[in-house]
PDB file of N, CA and C in Angstrom:
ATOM      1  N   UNK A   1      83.777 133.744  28.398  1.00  0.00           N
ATOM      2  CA  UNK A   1      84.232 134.960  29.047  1.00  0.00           C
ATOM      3  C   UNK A   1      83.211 135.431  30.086  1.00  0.00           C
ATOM      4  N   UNK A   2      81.843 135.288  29.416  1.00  0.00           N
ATOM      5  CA  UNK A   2      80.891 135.942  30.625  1.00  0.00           C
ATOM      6  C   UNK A   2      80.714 134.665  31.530  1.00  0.00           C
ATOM      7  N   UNK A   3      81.184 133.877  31.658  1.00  0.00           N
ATOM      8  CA  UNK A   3      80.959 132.852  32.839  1.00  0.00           C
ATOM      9  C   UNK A   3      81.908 132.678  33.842  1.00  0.00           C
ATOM     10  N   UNK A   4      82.935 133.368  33.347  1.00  0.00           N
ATOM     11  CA  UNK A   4      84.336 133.435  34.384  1.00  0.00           C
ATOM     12  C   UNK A   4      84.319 134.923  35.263  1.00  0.00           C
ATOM     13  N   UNK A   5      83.788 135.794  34.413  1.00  0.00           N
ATOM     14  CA  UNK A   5      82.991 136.753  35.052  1.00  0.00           C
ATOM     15  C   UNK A   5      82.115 136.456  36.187  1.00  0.00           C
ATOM     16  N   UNK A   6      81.094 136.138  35.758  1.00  0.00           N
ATOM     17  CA  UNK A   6      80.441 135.438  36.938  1.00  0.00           C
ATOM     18  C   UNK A   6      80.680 134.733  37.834  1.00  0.00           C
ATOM     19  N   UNK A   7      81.903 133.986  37.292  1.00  0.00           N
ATOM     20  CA  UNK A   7      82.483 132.962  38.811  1.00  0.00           C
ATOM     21  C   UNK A   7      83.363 134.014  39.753  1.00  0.00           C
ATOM     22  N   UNK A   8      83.810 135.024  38.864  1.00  0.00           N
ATOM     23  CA  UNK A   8      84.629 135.812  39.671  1.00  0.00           C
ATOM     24  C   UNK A   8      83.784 136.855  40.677  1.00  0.00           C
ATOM     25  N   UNK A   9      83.020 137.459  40.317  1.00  0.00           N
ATOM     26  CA  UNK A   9      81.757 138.103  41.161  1.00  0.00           C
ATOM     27  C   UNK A   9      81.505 137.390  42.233  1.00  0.00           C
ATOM     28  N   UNK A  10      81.194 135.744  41.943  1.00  0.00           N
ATOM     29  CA  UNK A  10      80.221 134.978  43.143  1.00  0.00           C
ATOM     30  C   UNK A  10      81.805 134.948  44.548  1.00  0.00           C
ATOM     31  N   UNK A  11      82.846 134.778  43.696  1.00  0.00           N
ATOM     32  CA  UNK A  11      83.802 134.403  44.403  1.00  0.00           C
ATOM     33  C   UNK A  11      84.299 135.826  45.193  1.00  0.00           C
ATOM     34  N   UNK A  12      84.319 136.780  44.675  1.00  0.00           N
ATOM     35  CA  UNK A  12      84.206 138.563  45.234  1.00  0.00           C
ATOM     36  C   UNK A  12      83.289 138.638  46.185  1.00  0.00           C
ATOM     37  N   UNK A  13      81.855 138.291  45.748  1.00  0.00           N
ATOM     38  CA  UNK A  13      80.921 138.239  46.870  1.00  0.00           C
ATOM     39  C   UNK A  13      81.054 137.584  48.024  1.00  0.00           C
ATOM     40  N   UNK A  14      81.732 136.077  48.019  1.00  0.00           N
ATOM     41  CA  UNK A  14      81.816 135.252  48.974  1.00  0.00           C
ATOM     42  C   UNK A  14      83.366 135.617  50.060  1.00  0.00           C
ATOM     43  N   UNK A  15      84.158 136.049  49.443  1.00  0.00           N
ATOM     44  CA  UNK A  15      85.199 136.686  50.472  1.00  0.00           C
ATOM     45  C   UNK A  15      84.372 138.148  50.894  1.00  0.00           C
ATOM     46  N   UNK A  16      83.976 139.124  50.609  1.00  0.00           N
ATOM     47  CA  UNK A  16      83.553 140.150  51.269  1.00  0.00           C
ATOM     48  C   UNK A  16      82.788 140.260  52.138  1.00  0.00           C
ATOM     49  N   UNK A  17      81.772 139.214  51.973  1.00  0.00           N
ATOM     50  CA  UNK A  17      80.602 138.199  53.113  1.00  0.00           C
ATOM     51  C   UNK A  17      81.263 137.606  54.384  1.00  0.00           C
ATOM     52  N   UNK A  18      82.571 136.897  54.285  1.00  0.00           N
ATOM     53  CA  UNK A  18      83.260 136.672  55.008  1.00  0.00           C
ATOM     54  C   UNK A  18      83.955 137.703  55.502  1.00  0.00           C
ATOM     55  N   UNK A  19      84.318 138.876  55.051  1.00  0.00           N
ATOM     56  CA  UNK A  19      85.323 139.385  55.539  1.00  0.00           C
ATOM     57  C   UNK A  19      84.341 140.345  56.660  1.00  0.00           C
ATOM     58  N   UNK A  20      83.216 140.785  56.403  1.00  0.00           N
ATOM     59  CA  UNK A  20      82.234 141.815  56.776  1.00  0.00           C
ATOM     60  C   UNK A  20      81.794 141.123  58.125  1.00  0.00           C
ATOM     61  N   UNK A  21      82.041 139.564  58.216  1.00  0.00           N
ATOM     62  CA  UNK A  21      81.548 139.071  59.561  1.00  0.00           C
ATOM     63  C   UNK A  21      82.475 139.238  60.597  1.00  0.00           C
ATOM     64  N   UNK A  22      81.847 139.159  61.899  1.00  0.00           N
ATOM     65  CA  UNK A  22      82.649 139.359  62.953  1.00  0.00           C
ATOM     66  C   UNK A  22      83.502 138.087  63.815  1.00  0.00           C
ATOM     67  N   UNK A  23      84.488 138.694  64.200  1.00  0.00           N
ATOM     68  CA  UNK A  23      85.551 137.604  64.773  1.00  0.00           C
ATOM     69  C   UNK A  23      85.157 136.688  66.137  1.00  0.00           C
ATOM     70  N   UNK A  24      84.570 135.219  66.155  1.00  0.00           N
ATOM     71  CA  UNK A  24      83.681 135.320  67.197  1.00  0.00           C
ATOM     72  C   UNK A  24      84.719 135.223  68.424  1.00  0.00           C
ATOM     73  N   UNK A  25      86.235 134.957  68.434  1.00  0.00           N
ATOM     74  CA  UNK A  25      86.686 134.936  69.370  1.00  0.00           C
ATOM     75  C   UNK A  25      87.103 136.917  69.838  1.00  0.00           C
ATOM     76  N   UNK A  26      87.115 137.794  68.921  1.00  0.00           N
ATOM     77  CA  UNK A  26      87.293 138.682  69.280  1.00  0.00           C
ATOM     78  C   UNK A  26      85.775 139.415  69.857  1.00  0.00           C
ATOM     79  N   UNK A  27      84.483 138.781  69.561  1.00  0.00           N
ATOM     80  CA  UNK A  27      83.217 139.346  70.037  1.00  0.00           C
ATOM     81  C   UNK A  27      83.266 138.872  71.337  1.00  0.00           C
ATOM     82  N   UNK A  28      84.274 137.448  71.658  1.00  0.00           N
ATOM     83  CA  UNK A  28      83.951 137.057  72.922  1.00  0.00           C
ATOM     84  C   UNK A  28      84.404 137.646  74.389  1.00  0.00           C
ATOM     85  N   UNK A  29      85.776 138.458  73.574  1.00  0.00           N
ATOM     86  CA  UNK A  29      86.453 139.264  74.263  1.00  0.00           C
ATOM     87  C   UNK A  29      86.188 140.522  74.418  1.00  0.00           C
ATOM     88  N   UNK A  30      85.429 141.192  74.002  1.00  0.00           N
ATOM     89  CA  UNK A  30      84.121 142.300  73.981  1.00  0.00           C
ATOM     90  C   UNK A  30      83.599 142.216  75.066  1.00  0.00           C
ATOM     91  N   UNK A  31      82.621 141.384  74.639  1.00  0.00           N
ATOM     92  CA  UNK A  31      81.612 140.700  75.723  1.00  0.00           C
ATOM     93  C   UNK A  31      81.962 140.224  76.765  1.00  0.00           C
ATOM     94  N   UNK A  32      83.349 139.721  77.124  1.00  0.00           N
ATOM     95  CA  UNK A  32      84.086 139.215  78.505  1.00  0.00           C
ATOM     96  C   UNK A  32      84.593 141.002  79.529  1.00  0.00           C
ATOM     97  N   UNK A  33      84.976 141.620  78.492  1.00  0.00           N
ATOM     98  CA  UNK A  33      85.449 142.674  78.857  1.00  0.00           C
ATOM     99  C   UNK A  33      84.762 143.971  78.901  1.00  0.00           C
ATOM    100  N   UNK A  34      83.538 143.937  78.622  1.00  0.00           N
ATOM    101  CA  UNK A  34      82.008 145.020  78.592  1.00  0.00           C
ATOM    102  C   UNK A  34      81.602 144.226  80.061  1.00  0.00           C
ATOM    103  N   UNK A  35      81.855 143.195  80.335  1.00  0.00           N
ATOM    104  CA  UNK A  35      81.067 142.881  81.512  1.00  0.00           C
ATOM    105  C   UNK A  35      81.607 143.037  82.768  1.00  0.00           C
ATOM    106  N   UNK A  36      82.975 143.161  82.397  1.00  0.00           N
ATOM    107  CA  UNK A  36      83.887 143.480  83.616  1.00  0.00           C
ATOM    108  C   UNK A  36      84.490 145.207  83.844  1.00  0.00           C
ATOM    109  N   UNK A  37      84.336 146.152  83.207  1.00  0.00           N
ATOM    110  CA  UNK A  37      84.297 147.121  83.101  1.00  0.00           C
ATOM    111  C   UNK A  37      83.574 148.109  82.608  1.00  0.00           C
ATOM    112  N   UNK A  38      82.577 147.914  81.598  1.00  0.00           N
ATOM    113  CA  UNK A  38      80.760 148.660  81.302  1.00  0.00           C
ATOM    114  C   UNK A  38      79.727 147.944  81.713  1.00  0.00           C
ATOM    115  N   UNK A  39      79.482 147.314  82.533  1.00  0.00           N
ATOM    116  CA  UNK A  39      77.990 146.180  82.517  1.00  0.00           C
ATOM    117  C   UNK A  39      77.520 147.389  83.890  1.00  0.00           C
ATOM    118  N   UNK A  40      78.819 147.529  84.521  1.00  0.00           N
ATOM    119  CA  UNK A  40      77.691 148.278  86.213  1.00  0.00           C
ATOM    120  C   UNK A  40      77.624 149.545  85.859  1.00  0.00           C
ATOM    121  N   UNK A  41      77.767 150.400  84.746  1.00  0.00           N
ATOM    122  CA  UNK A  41      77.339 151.903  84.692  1.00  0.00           C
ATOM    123  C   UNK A  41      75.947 151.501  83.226  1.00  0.00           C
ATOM    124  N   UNK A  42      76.014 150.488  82.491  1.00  0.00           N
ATOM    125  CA  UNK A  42      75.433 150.443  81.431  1.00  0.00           C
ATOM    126  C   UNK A  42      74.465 149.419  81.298  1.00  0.00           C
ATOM    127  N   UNK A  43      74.775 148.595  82.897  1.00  0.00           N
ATOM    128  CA  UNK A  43      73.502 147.051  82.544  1.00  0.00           C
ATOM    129  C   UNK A  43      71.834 147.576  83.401  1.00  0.00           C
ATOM    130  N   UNK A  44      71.936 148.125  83.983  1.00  0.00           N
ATOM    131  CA  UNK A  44      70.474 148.837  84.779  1.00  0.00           C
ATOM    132  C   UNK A  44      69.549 150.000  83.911  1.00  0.00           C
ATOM    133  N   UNK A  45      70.211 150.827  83.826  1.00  0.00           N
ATOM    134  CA  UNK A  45      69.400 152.032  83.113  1.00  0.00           C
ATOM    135  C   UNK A  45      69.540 151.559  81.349  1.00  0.00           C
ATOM    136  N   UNK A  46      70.375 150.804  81.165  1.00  0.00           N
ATOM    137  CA  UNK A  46      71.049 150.935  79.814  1.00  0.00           C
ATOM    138  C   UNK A  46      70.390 149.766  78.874  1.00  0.00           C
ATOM    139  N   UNK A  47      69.525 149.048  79.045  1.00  0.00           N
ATOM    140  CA  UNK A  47      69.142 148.196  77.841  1.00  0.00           C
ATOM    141  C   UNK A  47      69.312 148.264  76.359  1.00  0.00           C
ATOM    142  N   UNK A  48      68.879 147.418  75.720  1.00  0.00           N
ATOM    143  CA  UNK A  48      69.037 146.926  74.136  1.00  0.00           C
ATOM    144  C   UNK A  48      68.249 147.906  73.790  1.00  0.00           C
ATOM    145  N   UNK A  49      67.480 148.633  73.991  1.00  0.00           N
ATOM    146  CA  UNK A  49      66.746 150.025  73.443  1.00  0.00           C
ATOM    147  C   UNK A  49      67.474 151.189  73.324  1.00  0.00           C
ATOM    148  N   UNK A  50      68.040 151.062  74.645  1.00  0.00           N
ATOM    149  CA  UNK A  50      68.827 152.462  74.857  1.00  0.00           C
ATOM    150  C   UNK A  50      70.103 152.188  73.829  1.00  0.00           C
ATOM    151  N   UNK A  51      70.865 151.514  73.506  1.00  0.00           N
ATOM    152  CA  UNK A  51      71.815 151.293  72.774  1.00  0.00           C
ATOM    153  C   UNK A  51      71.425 151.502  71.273  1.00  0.00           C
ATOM    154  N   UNK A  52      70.458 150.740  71.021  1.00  0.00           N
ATOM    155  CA  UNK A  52      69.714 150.952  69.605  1.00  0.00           C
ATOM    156  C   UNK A  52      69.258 151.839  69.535  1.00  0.00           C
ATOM    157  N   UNK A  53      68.529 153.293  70.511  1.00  0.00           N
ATOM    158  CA  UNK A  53      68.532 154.666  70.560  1.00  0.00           C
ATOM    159  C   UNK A  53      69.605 155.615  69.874  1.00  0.00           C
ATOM    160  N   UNK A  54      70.628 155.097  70.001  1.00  0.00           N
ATOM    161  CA  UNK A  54      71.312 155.876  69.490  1.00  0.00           C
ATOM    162  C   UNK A  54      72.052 156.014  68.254  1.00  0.00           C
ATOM    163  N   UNK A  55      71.319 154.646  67.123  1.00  0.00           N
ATOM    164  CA  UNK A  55      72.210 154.529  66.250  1.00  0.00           C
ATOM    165  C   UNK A  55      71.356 155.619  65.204  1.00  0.00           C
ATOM    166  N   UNK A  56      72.065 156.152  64.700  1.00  0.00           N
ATOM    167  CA  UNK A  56      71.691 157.295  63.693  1.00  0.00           C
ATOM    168  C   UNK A  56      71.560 158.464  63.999  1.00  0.00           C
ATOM    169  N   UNK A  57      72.087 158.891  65.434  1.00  0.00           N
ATOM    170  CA  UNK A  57      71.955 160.167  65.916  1.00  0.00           C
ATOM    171  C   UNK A  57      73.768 160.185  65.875  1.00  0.00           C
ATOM    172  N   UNK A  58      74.186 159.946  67.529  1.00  0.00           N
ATOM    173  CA  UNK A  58      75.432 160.102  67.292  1.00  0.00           C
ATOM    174  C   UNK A  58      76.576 158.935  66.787  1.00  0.00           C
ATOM    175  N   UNK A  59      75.848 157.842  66.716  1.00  0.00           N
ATOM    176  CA  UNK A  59      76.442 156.432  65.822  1.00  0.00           C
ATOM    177  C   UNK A  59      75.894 155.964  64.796  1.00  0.00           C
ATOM    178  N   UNK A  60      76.637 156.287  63.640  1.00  0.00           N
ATOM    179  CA  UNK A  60      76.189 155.932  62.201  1.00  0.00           C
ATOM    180  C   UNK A  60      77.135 155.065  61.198  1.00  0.00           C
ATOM    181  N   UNK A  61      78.777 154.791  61.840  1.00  0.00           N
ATOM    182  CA  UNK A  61      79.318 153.831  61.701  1.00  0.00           C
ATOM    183  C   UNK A  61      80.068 153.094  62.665  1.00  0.00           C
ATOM    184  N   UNK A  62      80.672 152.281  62.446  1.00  0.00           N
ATOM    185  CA  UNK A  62      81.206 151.385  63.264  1.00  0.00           C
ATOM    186  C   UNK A  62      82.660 151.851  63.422  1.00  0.00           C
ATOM    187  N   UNK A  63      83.084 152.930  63.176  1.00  0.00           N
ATOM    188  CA  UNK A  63      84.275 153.960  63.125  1.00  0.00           C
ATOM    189  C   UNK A  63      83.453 154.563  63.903  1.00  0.00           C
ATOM    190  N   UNK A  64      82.721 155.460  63.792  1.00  0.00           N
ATOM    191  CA  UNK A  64      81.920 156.187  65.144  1.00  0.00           C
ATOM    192  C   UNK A  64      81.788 155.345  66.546  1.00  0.00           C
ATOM    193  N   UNK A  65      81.388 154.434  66.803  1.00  0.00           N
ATOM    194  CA  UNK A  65      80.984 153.686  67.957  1.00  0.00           C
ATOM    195  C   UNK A  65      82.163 153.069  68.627  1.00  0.00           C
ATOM    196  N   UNK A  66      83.378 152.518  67.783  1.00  0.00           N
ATOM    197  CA  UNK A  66      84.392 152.654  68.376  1.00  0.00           C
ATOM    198  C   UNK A  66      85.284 153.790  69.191  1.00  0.00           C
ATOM    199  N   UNK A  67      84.959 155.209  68.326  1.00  0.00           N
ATOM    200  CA  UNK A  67      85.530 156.071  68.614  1.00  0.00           C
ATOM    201  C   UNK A  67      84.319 156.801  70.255  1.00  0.00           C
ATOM    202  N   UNK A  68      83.161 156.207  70.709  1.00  0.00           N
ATOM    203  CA  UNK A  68      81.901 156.129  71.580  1.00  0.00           C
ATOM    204  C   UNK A  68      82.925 155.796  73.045  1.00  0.00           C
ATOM    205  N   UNK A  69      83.084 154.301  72.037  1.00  0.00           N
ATOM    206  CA  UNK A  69      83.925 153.173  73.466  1.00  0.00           C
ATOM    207  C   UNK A  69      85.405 153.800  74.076  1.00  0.00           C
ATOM    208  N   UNK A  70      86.148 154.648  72.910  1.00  0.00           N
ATOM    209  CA  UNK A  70      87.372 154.760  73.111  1.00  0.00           C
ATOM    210  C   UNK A  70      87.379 155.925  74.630  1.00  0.00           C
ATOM    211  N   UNK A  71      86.190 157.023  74.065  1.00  0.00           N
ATOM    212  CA  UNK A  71      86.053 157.877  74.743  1.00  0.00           C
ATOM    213  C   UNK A  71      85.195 157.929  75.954  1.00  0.00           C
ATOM    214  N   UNK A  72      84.630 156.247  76.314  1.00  0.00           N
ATOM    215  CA  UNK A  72      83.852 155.871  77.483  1.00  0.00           C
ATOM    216  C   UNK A  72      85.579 155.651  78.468  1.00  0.00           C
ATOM    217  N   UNK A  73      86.165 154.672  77.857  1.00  0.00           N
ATOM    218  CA  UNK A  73      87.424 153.761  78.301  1.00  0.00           C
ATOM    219  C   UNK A  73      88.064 155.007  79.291  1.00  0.00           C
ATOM    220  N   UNK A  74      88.313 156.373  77.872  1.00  0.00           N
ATOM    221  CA  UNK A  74      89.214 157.235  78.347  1.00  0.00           C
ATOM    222  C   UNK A  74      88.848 157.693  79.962  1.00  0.00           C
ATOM    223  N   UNK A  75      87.689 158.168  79.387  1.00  0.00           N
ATOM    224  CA  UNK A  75      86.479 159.098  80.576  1.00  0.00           C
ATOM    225  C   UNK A  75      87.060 158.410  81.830  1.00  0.00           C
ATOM    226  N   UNK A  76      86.299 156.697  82.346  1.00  0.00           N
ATOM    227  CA  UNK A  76      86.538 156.337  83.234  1.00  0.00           C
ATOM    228  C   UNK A  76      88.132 155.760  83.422  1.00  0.00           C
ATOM    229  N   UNK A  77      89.043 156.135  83.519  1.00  0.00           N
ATOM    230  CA  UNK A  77      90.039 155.628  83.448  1.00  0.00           C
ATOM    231  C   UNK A  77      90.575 154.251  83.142  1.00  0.00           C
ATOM    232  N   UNK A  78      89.805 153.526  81.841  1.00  0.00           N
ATOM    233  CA  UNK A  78      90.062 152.157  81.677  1.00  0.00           C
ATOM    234  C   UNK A  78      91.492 151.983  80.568  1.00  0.00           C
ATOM    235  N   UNK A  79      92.328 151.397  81.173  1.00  0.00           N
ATOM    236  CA  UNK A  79      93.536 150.966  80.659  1.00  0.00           C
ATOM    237  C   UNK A  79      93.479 149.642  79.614  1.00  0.00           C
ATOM    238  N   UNK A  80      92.698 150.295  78.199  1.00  0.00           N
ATOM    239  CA  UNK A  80      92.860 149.244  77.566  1.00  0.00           C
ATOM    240  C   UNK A  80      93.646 149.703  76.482  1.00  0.00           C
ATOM    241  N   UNK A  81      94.129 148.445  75.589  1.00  0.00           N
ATOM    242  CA  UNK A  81      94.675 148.591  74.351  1.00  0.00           C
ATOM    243  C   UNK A  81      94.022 148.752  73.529  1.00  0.00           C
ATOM    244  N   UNK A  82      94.573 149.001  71.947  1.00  0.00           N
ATOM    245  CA  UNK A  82      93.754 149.557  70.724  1.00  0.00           C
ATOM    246  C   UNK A  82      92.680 147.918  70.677  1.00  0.00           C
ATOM    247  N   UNK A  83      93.607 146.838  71.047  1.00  0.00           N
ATOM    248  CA  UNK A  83      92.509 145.770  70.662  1.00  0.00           C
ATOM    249  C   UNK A  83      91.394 145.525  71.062  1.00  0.00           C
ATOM    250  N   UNK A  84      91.578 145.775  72.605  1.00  0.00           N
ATOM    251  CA  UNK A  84      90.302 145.758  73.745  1.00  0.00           C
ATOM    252  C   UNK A  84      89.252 146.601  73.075  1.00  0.00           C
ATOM    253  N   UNK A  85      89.768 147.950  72.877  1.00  0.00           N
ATOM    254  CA  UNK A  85      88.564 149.008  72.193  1.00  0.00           C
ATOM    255  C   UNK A  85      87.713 148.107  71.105  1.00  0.00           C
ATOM    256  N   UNK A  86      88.929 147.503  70.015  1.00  0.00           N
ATOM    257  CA  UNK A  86      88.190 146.851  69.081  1.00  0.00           C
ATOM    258  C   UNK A  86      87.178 145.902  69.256  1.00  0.00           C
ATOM    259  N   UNK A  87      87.303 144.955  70.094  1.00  0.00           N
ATOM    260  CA  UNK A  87      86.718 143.735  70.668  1.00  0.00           C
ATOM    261  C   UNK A  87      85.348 144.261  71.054  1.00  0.00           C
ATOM    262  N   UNK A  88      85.670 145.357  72.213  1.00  0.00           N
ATOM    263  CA  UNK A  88      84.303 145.554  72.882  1.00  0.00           C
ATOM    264  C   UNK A  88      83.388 146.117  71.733  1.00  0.00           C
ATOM    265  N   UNK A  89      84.467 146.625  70.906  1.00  0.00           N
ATOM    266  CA  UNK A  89      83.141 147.313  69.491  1.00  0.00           C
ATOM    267  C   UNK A  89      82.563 146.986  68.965  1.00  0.00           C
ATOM    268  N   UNK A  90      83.477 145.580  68.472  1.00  0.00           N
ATOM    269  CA  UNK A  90      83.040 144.100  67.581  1.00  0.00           C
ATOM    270  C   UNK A  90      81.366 143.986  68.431  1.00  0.00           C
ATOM    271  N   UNK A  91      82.096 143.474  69.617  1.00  0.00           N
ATOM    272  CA  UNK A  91      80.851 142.740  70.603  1.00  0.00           C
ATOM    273  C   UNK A  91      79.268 143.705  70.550  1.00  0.00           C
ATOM    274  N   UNK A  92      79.701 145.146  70.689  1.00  0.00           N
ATOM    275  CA  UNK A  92      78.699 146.150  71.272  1.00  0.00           C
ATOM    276  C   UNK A  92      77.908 145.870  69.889  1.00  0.00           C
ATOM    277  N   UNK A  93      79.144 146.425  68.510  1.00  0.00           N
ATOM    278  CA  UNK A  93      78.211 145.997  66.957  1.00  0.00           C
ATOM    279  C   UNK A  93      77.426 145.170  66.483  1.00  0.00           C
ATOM    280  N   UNK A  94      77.920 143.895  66.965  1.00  0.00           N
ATOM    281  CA  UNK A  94      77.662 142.647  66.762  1.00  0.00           C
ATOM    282  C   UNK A  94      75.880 142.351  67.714  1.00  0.00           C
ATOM    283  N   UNK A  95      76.303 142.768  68.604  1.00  0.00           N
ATOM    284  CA  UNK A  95      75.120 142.448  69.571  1.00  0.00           C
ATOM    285  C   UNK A  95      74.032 143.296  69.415  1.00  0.00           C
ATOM    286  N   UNK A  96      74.244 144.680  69.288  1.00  0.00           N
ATOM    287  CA  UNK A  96      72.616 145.659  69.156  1.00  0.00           C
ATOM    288  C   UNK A  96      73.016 146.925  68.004  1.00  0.00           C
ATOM    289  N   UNK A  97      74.201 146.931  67.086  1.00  0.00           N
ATOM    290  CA  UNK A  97      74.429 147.863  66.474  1.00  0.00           C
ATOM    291  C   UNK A  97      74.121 147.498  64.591  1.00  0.00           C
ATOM    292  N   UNK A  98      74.979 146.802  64.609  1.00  0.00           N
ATOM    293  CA  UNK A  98      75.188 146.073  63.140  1.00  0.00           C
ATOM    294  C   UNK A  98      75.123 147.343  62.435  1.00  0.00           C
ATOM    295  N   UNK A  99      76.680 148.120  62.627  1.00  0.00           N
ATOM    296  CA  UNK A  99      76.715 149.228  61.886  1.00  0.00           C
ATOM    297  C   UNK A  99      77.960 148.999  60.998  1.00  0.00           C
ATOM    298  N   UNK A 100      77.875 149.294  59.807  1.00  0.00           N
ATOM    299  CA  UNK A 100      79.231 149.398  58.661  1.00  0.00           C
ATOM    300  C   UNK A 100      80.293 149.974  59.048  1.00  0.00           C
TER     301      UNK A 100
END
C-alpha cells in the first residue's frame, strides 16, 4: 500500500512539473510578437534589470503580468487576441520573470 502511494506522488509530481513548464512554441510566439510590437518602446531604456525591477512590487504573479501586457496592448492600441496576450506573457515569464 505504501509503495503505490509513492508511485502515485512521483507520478503527481511528474505531470505537475510538466504541466508548470512553458509552451516552447507558444514562448516563441511571445518573443516573435514582443519584438514586433514592444521591443522599440521597451528594448533601449528597458533591460533584463528593469523587468526584474519590478517583480514583487507591482508583479507578483503571472496573472498579474499578464494583466501588465494586457494593459500595455490596450494603452498602445495593439490588436491582439486573448492568445497573443498569453504568449507574450509566457515569453516575458519565461525569459526574466519566472512568476507562478
Amino acid at each position: 500500500m505504501k509503495r503505490i502511494a509513492m508511485m502515485s506522488l512521483g507520478i503527481a509530481a511528474l505531470v505537475m512539473g510538466t504541466a508548470a513548464q512553458a509552451n516552447p512554441e507558444m514562448v516563441a510566439k511571445g518573443e516573435k510578437l514582443h519584438a514586433e510590437k514592444c521591443a522599440a518602446c521597451h528594448a533601449a531604456p528597458h533591460d533584463a534589470k528593469f523587468y526584474t525591477s519590478r517583480v514583487g512590487k507591482d508583479l507578483k504573479t503571472k496573472a498579474s503580468l499578464n494583466t501588465k501586457v494586457q494593459a500595455c496592448a490596450n494603452h498602445f492600441n495593439i490588436d491582439w487576441f486573448d492568445d497573443d496576450i498569453a504568449a507574450v506573457t509566457e515569453y516575458l515569464n519565461t525569459k526574466y520573470y519566472k512568476l507562478k
